[in-house]
Protein backbone atom coordinates (compact mmCIF):
# COMPACT_ATOMS: atom_id res chain seq x y z
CA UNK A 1 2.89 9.61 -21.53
CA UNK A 2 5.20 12.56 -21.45
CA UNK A 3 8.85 11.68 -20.26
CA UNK A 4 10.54 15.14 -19.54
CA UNK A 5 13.66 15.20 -18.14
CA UNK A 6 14.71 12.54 -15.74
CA UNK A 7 14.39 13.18 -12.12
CA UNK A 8 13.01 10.81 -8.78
CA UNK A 9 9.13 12.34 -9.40
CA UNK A 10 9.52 11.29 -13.34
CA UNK A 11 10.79 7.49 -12.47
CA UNK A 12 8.19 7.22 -9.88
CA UNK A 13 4.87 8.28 -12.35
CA UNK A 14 6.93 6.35 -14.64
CA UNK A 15 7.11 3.22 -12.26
CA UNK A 16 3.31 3.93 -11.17
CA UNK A 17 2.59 3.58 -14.92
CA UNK A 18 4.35 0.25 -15.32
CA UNK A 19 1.89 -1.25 -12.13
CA UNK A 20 -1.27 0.71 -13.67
CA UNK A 21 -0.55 -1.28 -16.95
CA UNK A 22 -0.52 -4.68 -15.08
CA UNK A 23 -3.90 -4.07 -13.09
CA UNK A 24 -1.90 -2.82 -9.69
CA UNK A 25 -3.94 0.47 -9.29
CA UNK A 26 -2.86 0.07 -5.63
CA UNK A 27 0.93 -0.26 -6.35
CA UNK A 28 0.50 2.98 -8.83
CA UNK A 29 -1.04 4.85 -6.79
CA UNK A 30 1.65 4.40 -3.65
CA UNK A 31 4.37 5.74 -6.26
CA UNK A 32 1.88 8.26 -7.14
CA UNK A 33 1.01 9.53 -3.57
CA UNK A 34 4.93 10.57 -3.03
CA UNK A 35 5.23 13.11 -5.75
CA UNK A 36 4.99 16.72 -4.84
CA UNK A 37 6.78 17.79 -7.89
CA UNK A 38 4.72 20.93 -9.53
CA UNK A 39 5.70 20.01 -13.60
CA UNK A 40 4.59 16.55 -13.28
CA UNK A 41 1.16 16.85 -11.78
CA UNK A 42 -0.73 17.38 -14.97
CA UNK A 43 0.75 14.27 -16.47
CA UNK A 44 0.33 12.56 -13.41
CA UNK A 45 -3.60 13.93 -13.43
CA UNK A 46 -3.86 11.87 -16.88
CA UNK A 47 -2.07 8.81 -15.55
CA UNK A 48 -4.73 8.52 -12.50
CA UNK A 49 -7.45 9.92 -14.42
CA UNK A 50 -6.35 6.27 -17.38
CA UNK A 51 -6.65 4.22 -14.37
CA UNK A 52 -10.39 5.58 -12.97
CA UNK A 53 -11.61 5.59 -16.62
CA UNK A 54 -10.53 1.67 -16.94
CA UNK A 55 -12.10 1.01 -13.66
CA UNK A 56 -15.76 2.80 -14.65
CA UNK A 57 -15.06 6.25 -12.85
CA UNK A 58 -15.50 8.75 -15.69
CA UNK A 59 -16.53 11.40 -13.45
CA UNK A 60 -13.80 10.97 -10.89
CA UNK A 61 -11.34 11.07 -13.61
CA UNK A 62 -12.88 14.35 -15.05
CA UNK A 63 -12.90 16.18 -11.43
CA UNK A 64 -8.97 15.27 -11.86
CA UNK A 65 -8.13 15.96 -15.43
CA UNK A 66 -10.01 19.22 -15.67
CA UNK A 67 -8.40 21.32 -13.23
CA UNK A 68 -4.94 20.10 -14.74
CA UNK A 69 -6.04 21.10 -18.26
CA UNK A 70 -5.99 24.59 -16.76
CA UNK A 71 -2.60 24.42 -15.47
CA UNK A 72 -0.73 22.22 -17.62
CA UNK A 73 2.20 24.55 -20.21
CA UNK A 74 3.87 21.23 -21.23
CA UNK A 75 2.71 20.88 -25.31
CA UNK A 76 1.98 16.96 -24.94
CA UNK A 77 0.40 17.20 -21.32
CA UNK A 78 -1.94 19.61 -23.17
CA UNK A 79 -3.00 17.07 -25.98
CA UNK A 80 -3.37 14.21 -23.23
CA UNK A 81 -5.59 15.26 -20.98
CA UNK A 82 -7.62 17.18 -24.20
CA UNK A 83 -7.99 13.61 -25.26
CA UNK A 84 -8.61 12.26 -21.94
CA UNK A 85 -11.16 14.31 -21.36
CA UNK A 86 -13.21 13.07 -24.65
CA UNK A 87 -12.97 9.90 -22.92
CA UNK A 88 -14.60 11.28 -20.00
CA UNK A 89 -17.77 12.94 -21.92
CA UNK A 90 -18.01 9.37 -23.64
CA UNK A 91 -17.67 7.36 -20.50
CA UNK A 92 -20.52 10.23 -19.16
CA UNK A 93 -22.61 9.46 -22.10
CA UNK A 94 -22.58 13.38 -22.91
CA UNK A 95 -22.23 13.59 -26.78
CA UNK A 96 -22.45 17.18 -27.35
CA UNK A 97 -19.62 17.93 -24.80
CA UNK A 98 -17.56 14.88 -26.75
CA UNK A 99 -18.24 16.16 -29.47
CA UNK A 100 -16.93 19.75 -28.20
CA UNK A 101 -14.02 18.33 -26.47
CA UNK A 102 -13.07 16.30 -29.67
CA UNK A 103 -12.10 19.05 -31.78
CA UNK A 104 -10.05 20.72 -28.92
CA UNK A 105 -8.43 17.14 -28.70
CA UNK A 106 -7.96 17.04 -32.43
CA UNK A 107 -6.25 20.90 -32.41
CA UNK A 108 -4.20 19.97 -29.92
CA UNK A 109 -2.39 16.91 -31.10
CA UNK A 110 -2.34 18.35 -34.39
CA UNK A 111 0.03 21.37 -32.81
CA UNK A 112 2.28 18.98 -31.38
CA UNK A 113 5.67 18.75 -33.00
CA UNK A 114 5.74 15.45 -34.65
CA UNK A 115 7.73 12.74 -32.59
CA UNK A 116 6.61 9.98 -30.52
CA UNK A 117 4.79 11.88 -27.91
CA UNK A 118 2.43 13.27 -30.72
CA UNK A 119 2.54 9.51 -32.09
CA UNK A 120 0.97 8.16 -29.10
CA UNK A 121 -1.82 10.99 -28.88
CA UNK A 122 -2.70 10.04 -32.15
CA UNK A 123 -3.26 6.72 -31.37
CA UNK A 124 -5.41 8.10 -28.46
CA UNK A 125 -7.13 10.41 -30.73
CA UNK A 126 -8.34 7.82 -33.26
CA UNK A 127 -9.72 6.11 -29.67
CA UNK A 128 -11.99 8.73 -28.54
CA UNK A 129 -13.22 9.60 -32.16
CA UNK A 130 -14.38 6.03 -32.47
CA UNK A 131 -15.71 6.38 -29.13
CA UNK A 132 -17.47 9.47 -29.55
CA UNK A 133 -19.25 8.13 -32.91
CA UNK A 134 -20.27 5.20 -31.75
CA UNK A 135 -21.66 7.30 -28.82
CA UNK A 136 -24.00 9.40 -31.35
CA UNK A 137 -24.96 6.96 -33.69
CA UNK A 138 -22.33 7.75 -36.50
CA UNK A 139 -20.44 5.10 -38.20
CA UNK A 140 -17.19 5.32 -36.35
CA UNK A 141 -14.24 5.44 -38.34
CA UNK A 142 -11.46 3.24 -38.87
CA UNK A 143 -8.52 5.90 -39.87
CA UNK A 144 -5.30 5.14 -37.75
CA UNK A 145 -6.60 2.17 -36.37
CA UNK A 146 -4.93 -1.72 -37.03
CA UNK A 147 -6.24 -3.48 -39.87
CA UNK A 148 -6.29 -7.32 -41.13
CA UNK A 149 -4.15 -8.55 -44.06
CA UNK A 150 -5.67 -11.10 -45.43
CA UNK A 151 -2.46 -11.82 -47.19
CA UNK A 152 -0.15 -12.33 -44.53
CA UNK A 153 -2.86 -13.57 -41.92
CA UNK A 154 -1.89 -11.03 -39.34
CA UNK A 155 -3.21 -7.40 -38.50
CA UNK A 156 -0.94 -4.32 -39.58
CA UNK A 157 -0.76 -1.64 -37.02
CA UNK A 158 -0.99 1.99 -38.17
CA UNK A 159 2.95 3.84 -38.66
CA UNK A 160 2.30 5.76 -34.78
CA UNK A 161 2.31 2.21 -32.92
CA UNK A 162 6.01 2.21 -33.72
CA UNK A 163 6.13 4.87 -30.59
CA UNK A 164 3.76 2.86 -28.69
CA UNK A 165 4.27 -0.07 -26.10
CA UNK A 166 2.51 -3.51 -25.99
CA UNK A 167 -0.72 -1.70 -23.95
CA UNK A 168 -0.74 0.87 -27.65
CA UNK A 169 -1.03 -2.13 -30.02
CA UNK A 170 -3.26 -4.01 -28.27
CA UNK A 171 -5.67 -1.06 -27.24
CA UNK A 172 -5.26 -0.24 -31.52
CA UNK A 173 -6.58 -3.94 -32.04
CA UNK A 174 -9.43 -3.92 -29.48
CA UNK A 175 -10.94 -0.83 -31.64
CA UNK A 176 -9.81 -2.27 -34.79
CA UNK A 177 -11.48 -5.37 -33.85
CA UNK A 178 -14.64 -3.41 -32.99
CA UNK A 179 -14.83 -0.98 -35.60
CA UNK A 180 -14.32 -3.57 -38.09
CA UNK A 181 -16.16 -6.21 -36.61
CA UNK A 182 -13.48 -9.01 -36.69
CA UNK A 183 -12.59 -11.46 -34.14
CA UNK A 184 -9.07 -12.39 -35.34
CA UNK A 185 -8.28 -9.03 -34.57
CA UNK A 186 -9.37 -9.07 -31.33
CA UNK A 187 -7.61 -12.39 -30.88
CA UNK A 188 -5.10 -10.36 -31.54
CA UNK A 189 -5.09 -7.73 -28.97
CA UNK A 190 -6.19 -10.61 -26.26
CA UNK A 191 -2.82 -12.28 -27.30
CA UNK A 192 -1.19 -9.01 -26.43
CA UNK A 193 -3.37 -7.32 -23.91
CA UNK A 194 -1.75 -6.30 -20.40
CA UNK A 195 -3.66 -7.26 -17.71
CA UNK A 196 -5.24 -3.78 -17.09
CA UNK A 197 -6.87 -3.85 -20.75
CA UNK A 198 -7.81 -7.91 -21.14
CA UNK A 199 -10.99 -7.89 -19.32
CA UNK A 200 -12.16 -5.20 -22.15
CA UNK A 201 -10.79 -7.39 -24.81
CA UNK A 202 -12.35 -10.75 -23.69
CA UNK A 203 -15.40 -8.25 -22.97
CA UNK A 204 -15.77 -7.39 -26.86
CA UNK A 205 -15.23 -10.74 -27.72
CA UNK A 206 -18.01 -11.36 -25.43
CA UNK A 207 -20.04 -9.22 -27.34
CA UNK A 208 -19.02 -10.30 -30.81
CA UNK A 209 -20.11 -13.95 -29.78
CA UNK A 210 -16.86 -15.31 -30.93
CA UNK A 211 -16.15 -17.43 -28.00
CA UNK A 212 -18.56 -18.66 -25.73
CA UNK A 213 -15.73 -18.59 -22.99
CA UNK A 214 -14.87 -15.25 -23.22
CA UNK A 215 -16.99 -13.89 -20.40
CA UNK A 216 -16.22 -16.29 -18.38
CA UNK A 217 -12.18 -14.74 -19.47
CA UNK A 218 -13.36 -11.64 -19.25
CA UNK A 219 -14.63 -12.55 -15.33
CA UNK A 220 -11.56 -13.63 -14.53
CA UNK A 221 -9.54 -10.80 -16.00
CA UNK A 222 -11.42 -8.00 -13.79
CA UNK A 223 -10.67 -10.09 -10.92
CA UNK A 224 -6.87 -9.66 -11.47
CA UNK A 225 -7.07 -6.27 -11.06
CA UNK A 226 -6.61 -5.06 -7.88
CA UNK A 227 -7.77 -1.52 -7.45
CA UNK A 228 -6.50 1.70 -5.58
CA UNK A 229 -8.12 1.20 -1.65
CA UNK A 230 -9.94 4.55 -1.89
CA UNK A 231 -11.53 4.15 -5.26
CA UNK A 232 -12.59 0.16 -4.29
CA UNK A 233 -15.94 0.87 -3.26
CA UNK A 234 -17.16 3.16 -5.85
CA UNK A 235 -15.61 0.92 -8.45
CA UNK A 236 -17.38 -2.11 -7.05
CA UNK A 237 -20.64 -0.47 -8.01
CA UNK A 238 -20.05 0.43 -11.51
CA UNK A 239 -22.50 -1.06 -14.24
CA UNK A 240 -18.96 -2.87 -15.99
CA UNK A 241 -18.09 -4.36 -12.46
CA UNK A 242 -21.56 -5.48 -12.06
CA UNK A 243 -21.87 -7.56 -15.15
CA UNK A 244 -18.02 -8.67 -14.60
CA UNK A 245 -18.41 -10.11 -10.60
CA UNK A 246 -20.24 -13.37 -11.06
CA UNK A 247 -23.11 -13.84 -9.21
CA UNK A 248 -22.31 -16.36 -6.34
């Protein structure tokens, strides 16, 4: 997220953000609809474009995220929407253009002057490359991602989480838990998942076969989210809501 200096258009993305994180993609997007401010519309491009990607729309976040790549001078709003825009190819199933848009995403963090903006687009950019290799068949890998110790019985999140929030950590442990195959770690992140991010969690422990209630959680966690009115429909017929809306 990229704070800048505070004015009304920064608290409003900034309260829009706080409602995207708790599954109100309505609520964020009527903060969202009031801002006119010039300097904030690429960052809030990658705060919309988050919320489509969550909800299925790769594409819609792409046709948002794009154009304010081109127009975006802020360092950090750079870096986010490169890395956004990895997400995109992946949720598009295009490897070659991940793959492409990858190493843009990588450059660009890696310009950014350390701090906890570039802390959190670190954590993003260990996302998409685990993402992207899964997406082409490589073995994806598990740098900058949480890991178990078995000695304290608790995962240990990489240094950049310290800049994170609770939605960071628990996003970390749903790819830790993946990558590495465990379940305690994506225990873990369902412990601390916001309500925007659980249905993925319960969704990979779905998938793991670690609990044989965790579609069933994962059911009821994309029903808690209550989606922007002019996205509803096309969200409704996305393959994730499709296997998520139990059949009546």
């Amino acid at each position: 997220m990229s704070p800048g200096p505070s004015s009304d258009a920064t608290v409003a993305v900034w309260y829009g953000s706080v409602w995207s994180r708790l599954g109100r993609g309505d609520l964020a997007w009527a903060h969202w609809d009031r801002i006119a401010t010039p300097r904030v519309q690429p960052w809030l491009a990658a705060e919309r474009g988050q919320v489509l990607r969550e909800l299925g729309l790769h594409a819609r976040a792409e046709a948002l995220e794009g154009p304010a790549l081109r127009v975006a001078t802020d360092a950090a709003d750079v870096a986010m929407l490169c890395v956004s825009l990895v997400a995109d190819a992946v949720g598009l199933g295009d490897v070659d253009l991940a793959r492409r848009r990858l190493r843009a995403a990588a450059d660009a963090v890696g310009a950014l002057v350390d701090g906890p903006r570039a802390a959190r687009q670190r954590l993003r950019l260990a996302w998409v490359t685990v993402e992207v290799a899964l997406l082409g068949g490589d073995p994806p890998p598990a740098r900058d991602l949480p890991a178990w110790d078995a000695t304290r019985g608790e995962p240990v999140q990489p240094p950049d989480a310290d800049h994170g929030s609770v939605f960071h950590r628990a996003k970390g442990l749903l790819f830790g838990g993946v990558v590495h195959g465990d379940p305690r770690m994506l225990d873990a992140a369902a412990a601390l998942a916001p309500p925007v991010l659980a249905w993925a969690v319960h969704l990979a422990r779905a998938d793991l076969g670690h609990d044989a209630d965790a579609l069933a959680a994962a059911r009821d966690a994309w029903r808690a989210v209550v989606v922007p009115a002019e996205v509803r429909d096309a969200s409704a017929a996305t393959p994730t809501a499709r296997r998520l809306v139990t059949p009546a």
